[in-house]
N, C-alpha and C. Protein backbone atom coordinates (compact mmCIF):
# COMPACT_ATOMS: atom_id res chain seq x y z
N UNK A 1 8.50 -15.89 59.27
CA UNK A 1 7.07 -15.96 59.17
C UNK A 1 6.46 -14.56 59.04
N UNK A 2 6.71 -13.35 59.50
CA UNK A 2 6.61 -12.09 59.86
C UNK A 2 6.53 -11.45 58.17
N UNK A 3 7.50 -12.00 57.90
CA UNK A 3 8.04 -11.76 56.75
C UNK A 3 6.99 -12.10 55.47
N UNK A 4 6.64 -13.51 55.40
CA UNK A 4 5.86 -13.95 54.54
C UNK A 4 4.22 -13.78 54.89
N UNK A 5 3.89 -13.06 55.98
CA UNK A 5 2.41 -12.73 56.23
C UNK A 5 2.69 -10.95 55.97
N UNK A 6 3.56 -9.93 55.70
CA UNK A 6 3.77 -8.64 55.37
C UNK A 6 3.89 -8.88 54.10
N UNK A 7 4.78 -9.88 53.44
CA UNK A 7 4.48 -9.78 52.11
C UNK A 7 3.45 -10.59 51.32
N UNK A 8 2.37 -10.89 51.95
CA UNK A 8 1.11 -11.42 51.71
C UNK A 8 0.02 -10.15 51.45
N UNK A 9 0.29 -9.63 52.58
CA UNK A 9 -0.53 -8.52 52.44
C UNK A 9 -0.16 -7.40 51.91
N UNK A 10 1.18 -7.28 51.41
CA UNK A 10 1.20 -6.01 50.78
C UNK A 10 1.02 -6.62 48.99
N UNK A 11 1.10 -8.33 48.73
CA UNK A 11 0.70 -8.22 47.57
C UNK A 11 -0.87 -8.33 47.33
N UNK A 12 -1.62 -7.91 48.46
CA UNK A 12 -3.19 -8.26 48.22
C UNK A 12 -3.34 -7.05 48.02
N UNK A 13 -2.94 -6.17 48.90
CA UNK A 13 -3.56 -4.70 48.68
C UNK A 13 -2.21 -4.22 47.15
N UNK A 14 -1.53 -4.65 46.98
CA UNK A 14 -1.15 -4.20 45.25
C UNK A 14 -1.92 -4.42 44.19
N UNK A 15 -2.76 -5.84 44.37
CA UNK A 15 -4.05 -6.17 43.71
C UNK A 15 -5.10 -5.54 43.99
N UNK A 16 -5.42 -4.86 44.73
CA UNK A 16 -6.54 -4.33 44.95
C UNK A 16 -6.27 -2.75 44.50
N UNK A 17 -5.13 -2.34 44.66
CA UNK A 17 -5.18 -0.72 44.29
C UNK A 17 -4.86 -1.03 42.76
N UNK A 18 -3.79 -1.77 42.03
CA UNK A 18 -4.23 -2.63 40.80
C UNK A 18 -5.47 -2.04 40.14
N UNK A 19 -6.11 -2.91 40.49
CA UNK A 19 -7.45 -3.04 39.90
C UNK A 19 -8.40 -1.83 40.28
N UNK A 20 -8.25 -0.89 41.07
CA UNK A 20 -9.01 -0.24 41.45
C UNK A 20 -8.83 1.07 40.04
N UNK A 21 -7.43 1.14 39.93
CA UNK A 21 -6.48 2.06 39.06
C UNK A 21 -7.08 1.95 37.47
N UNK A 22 -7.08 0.45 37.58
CA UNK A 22 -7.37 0.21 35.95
C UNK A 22 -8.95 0.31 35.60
N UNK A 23 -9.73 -0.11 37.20
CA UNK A 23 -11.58 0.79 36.58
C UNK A 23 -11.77 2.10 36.60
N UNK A 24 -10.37 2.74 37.51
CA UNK A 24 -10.89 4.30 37.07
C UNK A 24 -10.43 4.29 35.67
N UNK A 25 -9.26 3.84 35.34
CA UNK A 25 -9.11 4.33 33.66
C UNK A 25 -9.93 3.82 32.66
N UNK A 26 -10.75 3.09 33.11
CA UNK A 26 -11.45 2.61 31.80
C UNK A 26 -12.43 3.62 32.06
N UNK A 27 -13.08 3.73 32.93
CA UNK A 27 -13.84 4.47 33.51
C UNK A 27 -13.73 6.01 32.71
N UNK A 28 -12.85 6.29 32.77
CA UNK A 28 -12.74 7.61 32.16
C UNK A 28 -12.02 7.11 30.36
N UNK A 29 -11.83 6.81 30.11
CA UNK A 29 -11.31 6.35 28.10
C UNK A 29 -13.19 6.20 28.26
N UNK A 30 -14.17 5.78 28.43
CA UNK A 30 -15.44 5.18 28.47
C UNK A 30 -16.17 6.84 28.19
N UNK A 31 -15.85 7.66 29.54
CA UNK A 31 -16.58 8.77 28.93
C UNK A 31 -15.56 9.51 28.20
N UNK A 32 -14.31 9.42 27.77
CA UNK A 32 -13.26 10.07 26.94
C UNK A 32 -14.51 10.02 25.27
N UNK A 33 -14.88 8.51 25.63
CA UNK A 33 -15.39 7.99 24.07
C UNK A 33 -16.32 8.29 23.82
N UNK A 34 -17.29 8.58 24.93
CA UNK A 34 -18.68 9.37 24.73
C UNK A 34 -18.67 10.30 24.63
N UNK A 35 -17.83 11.51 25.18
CA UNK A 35 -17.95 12.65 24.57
C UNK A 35 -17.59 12.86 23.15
N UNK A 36 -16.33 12.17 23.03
CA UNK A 36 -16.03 12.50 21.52
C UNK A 36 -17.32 11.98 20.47
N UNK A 37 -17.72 11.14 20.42
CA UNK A 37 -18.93 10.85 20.28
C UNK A 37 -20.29 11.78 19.65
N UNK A 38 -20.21 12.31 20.90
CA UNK A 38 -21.18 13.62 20.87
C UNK A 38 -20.55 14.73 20.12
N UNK A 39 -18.98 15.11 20.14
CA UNK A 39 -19.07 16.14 19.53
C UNK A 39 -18.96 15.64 17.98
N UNK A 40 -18.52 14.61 17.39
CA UNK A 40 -18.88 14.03 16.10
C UNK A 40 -20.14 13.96 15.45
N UNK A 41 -20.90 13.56 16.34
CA UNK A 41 -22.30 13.81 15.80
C UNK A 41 -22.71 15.15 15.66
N UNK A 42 -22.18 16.25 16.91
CA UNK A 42 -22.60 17.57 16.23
C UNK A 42 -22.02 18.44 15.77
N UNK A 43 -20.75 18.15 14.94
CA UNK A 43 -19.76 18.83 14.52
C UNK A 43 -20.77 18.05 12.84
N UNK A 44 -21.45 16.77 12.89
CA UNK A 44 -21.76 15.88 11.70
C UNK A 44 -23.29 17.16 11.24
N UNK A 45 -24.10 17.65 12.46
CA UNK A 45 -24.93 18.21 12.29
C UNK A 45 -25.01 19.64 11.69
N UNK A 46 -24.07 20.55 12.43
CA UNK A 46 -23.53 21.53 11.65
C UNK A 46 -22.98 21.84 10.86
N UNK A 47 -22.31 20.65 9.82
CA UNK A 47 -21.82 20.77 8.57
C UNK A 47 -23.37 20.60 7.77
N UNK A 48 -24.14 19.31 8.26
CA UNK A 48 -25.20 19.67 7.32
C UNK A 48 -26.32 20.87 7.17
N UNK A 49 -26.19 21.15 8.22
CA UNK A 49 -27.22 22.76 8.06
C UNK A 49 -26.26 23.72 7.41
N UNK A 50 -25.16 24.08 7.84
CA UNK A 50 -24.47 24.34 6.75
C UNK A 50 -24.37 24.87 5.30
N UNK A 51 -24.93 23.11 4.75
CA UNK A 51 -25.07 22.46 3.40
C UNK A 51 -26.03 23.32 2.81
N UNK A 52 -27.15 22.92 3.78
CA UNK A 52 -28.43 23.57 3.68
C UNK A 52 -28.56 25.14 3.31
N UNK A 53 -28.10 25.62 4.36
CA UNK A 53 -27.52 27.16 4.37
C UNK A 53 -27.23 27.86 2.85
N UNK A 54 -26.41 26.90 2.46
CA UNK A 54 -25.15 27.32 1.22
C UNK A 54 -26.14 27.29 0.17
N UNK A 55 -26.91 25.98 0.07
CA UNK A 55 -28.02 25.23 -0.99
C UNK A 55 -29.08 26.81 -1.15
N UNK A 56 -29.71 27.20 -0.05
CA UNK A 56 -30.61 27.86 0.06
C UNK A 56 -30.10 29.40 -0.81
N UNK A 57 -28.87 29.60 -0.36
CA UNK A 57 -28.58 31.13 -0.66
C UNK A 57 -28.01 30.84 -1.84
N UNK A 58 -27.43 30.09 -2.19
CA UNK A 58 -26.75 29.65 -3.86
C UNK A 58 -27.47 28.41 -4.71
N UNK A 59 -28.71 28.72 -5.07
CA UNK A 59 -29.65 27.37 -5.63
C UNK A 59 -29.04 26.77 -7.08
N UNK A 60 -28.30 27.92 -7.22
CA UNK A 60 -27.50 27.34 -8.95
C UNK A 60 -26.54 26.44 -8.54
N UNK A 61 -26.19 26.11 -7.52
CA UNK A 61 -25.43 25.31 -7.15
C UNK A 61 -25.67 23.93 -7.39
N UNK A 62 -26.67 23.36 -7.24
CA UNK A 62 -27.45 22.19 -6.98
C UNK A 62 -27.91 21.64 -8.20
N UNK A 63 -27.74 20.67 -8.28
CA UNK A 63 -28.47 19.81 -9.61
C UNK A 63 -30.70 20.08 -9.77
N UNK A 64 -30.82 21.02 -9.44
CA UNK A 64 -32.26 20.47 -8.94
C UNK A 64 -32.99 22.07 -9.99
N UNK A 65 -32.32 22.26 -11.06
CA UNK A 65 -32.58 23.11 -12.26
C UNK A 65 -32.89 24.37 -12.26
């Protein structure tokens, strides 16, 4: 009996540290994904000023005559 109430409880608390394990990892892939995120968008921003940059100092470049 000793037996089957120790291994009761050591499979509750395996479920519980379980699960505790797998919301920190989402938890962090979650902001893994938001940062990358952010730097996409401003890695997206500084290529277009960039653009701009290039357009401005080289206008023969551009279709715009």
């Amino acid at each position: 009996m000793l037996t089957f109430v120790a291994t009761s409880i050591l499979y509750v608390c395996g479920f519980i540290f379980l699960y505790g394990v797998i919301r920190l990892a989402v938890r962090h892939a979650l902001e893994d994904v938001e940062m990358r995120r952010v730097q996409a968008q401003r890695a997206e921003e500084m290529a277009a000023a960039r653009d701009r940059a290039l357009l401005e100092k080289h206008g023969f470049l551009s279709n715009n005559g």
